[in-house]
Protein backbone atom coordinates (compact mmCIF):
# COMPACT_ATOMS: atom_id res chain seq x y z
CA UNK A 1 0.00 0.00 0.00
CA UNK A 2 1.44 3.24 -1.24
CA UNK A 3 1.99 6.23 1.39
CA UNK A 4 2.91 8.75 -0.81
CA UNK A 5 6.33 9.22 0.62
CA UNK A 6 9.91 8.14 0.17
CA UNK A 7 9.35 5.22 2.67
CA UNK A 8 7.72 3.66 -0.09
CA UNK A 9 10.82 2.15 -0.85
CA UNK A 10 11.82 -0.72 1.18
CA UNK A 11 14.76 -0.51 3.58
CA UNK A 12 14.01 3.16 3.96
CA UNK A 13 13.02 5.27 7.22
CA UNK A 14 12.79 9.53 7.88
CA UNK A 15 12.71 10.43 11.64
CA UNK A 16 12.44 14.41 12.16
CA UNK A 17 13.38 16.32 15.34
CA UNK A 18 12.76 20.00 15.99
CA UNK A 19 13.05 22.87 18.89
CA UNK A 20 10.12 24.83 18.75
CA UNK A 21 12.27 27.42 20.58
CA UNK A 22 14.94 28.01 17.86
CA UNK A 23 11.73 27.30 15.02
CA UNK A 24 14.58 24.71 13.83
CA UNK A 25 14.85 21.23 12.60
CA UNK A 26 16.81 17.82 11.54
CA UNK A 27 15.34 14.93 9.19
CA UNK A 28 17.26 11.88 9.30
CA UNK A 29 16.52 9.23 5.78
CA UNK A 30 18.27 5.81 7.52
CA UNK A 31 18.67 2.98 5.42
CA UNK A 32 18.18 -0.67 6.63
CA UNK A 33 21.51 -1.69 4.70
CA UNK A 34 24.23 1.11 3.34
CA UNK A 35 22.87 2.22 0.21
CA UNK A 36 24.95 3.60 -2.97
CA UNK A 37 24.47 7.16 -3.06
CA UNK A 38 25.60 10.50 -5.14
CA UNK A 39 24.81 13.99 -4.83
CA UNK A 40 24.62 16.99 -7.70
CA UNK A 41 24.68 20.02 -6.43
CA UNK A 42 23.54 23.26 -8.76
CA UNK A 43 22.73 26.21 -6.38
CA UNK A 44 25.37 28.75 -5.82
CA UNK A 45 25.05 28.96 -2.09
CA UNK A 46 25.55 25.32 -0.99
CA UNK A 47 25.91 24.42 2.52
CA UNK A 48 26.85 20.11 2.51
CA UNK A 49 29.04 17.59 4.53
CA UNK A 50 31.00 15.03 2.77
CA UNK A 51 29.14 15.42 -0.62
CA UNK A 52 32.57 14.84 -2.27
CA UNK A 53 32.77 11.44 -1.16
CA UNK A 54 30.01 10.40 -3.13
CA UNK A 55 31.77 11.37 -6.89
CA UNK A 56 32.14 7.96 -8.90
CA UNK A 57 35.77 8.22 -8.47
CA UNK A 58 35.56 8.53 -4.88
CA UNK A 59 36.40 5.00 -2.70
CA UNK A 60 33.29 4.93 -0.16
CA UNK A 61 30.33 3.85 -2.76
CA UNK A 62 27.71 3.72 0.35
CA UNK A 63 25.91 5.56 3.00
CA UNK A 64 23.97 4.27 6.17
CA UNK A 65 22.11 7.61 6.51
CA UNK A 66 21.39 11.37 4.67
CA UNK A 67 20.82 14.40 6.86
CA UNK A 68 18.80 17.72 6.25
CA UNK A 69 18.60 20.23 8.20
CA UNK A 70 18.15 23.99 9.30
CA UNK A 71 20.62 26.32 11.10
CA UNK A 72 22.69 27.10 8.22
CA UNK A 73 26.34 26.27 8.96
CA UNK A 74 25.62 25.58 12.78
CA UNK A 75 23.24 23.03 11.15
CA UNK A 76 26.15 20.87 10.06
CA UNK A 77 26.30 19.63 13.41
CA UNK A 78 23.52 17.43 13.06
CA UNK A 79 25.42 14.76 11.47
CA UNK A 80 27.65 14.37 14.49
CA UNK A 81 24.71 13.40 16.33
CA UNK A 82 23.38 11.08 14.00
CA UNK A 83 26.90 9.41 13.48
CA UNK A 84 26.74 8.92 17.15
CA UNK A 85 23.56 7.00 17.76
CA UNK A 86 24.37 5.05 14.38
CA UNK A 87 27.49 3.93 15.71
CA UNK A 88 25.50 2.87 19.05
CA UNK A 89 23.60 0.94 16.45
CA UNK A 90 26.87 -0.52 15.38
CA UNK A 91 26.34 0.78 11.82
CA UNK A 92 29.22 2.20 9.68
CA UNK A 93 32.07 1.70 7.21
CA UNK A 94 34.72 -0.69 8.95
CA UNK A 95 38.64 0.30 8.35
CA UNK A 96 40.71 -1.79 10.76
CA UNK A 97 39.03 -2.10 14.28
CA UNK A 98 37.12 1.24 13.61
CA UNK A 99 33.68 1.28 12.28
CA UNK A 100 32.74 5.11 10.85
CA UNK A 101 28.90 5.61 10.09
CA UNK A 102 29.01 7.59 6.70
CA UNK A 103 26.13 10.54 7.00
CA UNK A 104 25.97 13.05 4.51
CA UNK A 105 24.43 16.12 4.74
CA UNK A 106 23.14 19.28 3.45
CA UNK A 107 21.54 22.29 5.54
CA UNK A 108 19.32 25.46 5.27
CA UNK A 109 19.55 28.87 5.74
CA UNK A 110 16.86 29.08 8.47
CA UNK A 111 18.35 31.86 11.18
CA UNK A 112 15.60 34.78 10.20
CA UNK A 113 12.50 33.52 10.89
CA UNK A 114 11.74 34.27 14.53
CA UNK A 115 12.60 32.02 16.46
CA UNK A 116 15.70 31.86 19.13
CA UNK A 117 18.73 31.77 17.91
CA UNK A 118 20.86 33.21 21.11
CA UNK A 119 21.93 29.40 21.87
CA UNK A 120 25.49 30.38 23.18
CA UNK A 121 27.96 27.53 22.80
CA UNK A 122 25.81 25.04 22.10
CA UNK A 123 23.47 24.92 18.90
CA UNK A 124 20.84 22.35 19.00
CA UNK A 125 21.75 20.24 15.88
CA UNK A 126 24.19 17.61 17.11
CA UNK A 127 20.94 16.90 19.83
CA UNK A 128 18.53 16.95 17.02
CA UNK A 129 20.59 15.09 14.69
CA UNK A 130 20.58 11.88 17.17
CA UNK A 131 16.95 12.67 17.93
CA UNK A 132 16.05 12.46 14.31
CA UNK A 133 17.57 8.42 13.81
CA UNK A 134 15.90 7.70 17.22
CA UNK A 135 12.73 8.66 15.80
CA UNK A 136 13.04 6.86 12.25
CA UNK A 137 9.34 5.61 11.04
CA UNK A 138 8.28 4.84 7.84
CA UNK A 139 5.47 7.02 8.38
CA UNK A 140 6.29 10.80 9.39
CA UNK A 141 4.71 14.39 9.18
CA UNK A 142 5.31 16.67 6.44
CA UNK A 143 5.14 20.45 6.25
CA UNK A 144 5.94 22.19 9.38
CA UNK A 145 8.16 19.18 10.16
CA UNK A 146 12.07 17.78 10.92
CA UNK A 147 14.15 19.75 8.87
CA UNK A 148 11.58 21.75 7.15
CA UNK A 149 10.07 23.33 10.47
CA UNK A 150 11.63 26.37 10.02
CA UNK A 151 11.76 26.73 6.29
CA UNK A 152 9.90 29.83 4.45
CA UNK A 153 9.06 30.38 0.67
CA UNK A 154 9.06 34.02 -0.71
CA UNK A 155 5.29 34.78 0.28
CA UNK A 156 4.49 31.58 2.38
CA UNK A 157 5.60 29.24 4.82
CA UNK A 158 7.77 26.76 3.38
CA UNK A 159 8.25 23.19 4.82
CA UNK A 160 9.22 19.49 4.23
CA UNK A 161 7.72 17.37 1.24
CA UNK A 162 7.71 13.64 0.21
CA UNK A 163 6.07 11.80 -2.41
CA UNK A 164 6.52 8.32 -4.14
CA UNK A 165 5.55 6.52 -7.63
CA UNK A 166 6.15 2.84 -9.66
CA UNK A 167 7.92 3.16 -12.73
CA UNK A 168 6.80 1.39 -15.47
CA UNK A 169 9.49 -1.26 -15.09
CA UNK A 170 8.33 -1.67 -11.36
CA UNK A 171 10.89 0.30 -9.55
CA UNK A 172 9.91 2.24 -6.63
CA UNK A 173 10.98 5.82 -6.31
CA UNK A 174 10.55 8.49 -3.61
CA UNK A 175 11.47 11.95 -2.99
CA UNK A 176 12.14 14.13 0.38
CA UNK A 177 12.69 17.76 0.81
CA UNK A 178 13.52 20.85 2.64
CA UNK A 179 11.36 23.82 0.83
CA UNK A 180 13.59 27.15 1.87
CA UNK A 181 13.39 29.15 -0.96
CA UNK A 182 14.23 32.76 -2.18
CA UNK A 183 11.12 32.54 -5.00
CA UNK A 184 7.87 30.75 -4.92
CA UNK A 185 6.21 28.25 -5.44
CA UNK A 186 2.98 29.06 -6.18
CA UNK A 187 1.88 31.04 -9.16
CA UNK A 188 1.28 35.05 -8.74
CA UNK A 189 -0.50 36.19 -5.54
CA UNK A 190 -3.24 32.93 -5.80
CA UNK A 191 -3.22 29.39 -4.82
CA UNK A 192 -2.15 27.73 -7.32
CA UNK A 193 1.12 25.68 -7.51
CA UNK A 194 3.44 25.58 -10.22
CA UNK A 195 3.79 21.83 -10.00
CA UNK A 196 0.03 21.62 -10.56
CA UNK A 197 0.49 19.59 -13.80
CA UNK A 198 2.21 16.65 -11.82
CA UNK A 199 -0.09 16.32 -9.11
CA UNK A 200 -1.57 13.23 -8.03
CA UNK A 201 -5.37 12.75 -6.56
CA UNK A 202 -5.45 16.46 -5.31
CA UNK A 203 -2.09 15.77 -2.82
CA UNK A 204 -1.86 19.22 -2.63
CA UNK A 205 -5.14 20.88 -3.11
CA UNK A 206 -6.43 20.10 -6.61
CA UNK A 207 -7.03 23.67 -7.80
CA UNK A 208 -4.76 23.15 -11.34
CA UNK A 209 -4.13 25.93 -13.04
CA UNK A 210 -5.27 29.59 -12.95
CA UNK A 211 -7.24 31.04 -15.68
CA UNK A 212 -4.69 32.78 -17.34
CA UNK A 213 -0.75 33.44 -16.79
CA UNK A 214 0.23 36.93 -17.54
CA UNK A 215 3.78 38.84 -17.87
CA UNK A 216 2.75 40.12 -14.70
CA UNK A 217 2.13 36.91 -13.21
CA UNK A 218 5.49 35.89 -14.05
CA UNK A 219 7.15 38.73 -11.96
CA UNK A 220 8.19 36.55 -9.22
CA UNK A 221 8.60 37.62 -5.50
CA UNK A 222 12.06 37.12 -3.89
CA UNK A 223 12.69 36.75 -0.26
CA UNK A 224 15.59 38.75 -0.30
CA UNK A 225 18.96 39.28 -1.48
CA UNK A 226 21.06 37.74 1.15
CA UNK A 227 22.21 33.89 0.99
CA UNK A 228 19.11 32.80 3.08
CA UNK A 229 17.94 30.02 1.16
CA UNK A 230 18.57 26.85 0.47
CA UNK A 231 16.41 23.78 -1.41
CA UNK A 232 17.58 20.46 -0.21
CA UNK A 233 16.58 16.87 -1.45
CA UNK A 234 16.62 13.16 -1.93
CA UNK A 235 15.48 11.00 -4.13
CA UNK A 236 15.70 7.25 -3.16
CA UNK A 237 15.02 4.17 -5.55
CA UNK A 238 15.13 0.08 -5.14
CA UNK A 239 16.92 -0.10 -8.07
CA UNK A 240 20.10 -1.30 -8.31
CA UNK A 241 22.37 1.45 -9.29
CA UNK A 242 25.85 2.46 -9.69
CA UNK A 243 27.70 5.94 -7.71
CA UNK A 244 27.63 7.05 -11.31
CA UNK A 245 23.90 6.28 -12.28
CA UNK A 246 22.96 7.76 -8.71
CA UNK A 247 24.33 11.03 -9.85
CA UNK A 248 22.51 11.02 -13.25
CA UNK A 249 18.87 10.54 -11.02
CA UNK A 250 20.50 13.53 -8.52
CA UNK A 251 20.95 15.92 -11.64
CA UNK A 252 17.03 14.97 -13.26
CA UNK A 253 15.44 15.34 -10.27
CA UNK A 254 16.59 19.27 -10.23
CA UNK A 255 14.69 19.43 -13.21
CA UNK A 256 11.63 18.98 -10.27
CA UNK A 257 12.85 22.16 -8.35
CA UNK A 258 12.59 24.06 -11.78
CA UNK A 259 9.23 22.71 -12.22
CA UNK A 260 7.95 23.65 -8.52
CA UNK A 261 10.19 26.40 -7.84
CA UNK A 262 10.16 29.94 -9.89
CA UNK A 263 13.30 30.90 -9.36
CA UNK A 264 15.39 28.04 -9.09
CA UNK A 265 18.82 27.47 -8.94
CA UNK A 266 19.70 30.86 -8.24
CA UNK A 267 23.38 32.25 -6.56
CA UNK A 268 21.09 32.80 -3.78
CA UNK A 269 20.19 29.19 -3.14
CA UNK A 270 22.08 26.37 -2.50
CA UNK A 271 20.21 23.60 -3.88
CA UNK A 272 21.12 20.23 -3.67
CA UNK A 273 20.12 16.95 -4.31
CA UNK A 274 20.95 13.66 -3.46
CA UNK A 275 20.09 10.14 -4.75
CA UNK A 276 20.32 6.53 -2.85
CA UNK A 277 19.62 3.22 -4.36
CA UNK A 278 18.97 0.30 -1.99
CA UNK A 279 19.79 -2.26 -5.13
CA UNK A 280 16.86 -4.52 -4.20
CA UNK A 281 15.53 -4.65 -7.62
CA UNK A 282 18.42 -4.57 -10.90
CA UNK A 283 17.94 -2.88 -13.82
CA UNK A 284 16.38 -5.30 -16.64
CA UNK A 285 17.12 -2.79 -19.46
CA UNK A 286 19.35 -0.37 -17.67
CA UNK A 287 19.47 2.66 -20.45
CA UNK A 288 15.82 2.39 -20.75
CA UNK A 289 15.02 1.83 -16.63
CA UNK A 290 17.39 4.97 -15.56
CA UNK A 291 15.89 6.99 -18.00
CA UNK A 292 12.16 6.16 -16.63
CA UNK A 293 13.30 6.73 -13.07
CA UNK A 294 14.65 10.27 -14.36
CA UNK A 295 11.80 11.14 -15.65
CA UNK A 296 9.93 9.88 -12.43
CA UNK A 297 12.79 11.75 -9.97
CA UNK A 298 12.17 15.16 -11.86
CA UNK A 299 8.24 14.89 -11.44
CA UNK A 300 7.94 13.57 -8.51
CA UNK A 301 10.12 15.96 -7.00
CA UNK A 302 7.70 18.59 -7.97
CA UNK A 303 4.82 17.07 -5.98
CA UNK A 304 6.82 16.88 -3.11
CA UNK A 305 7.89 20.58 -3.28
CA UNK A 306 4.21 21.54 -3.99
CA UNK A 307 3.67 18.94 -1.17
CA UNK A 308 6.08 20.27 1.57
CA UNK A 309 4.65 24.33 1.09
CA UNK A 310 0.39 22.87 1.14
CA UNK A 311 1.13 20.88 4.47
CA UNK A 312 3.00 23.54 6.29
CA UNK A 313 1.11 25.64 9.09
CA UNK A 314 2.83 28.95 10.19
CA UNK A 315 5.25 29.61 12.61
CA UNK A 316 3.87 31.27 15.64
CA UNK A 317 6.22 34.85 15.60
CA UNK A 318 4.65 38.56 15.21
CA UNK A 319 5.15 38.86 11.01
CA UNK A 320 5.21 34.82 10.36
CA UNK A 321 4.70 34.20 7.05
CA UNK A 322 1.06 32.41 6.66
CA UNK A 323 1.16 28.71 5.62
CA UNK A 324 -0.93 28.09 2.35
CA UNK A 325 -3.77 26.67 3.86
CA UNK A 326 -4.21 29.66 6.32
CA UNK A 327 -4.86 31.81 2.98
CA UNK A 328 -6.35 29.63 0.62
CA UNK A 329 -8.02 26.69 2.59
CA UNK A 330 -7.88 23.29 2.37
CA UNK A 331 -8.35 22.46 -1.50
């Protein structure tokens, strides 16, 4: 039975942890065996942790968990804390008598949006980040949620999206992210999404497309100038694929950001997406199965984008953005 998210795939769990506090957050994607994993990064203001491990050339070809999270730089401590409890698990890459959990991670620029950030010496992430594999489900919450909770969009509250789909060759795919974005992702000043051609059984509202699109239309709201913004994702199949492959389903499923997103892949945003294959299933025709789960990365990225913004509810701070269903109601 499909859930709609990227748990959909077998071997795959999210676990979120947040401070209401610091309106911060940490999502943890754990995998029940280390799964081969790239990364393609194409914003201009990327914040990561060992994404250059995961080139083809690179030695380590698997990871036992991916990490997303707010705080900006301070943010990068999450993956300490998720290392940690793995390694409690006894999960990791052995070399000699050591065993080193491998945890990639990418965070958001999430410091201006009212909450508390006068933690001292000690930022909440490495907490959250162990909180976050503790809590590991195959069901979780989207919008307001784990690494999203503190995310914002240009005019509304931004947040944390999933969905899944079956290729045609009978591959499972699912997507996760962190909507923090300098543009929008809904079309003009009205409730419709810009991913509205890819949705599925109204998942995020079911109002399709406005009337018309004018130049005017077009003129897209910005957050801001500063580097406060950040779109970060994974895509995660049961296909059995190489380091090299995994990168080629990283790079389509940007093209979902530029479906969802207007702008995208601005200097202003550090977008970045990663890609995990479990290898349950190989590839029967493997030119003609990576291309299908391209296809299916870039669209269903979109719904989760559209997704993560429609199940967000606002932050509770004097000039909060509102979340989309506070404006526009429920579909």
């Amino acid at each position: 039975m499909s859930r709609n998210l990227i748990t959909d795939v077998a071997g795959v769990r999210v676990g979120h942890a947040h401070d209401a506090r610091v309106a911060s957050g940490v999502t943890a994607v754990i995998f029940a065996e280390p799964a081969v994993a790239s990364a393609a990064v194409l914003g201009g203001a990327p914040g990561a942790r060992e994404t250059a491990l995961l080139e083809a050339e690179m030695t380590v070809e698997r990871v036992d968990a991916i990490v997303l999270s707010g705080g900006s730089a301070f943010g990068l401590a999450a993956a300490d804390g998720a290392m940690m409890a793995l390694a409690a698990q006894g999960r990791g890459f052995a070399v000699g008598t050591a065993t080193i959990p491998i945890v990639p991670q990418a965070i958001c620029f999430d410091l201006t949006n009212g909450g508390d950030k006068a933690w001292g010496d000690e930022p909440p992430y490495r907490r959250l980040g162990a909180e976050a594999v503790a809590a590991a489900e195959t069901v979780f919450a989207l919008g307001t949620a784990g690494g999203g909770y503190g995310a914002t969009t240009a005019n509304l509250k931004g947040g944390l999206g999933s969905a899944s789909v079956v290729t045609g060759s009978g591959h499972t795919l699912g997507t996760l992210v962190v909507v923090n974005a300098l543009g929008s992702v809904t079309v003009g000043d009205g409730p419709h999404f810009w991913a509205a051609p890819f949705e599925w059984h109204g998942e995020y509202g079911g109002r399709g497309w406005p009337a018309a699109i004018s130049g005017a239309t077009l003129t897209t709201p910005l957050k801001g100038v500063r580097v406060e913004n950040t779109i970060i994702g994974i895509v995660a199949t049961d296909a059995q694929l190489t380091k090299g492959q995994a990168k080629r389903l990283a790079l389509s499923a940007h093209d979902g950001f530029a479906r969802a997103i207007r702008p995208a892949h601005t200097p202003l945003d550090g977008d970045i997406i990663f890609a995990a294959a479990t290898g349950a299933r190989p590839l029967g025709e493997p030119l003609r199965e990576l291309t299908e789960l391209c296809i299916a990365a870039a669209d269903t990225m979109a719904r989760a984008v559209a997704r993560g913004v429609y199940e967000a509810t606002a932050l509770p701070f004097p000039g909060a953005l509102p979340a989309w269903r506070e404006r526009f109601g429920a579909g």
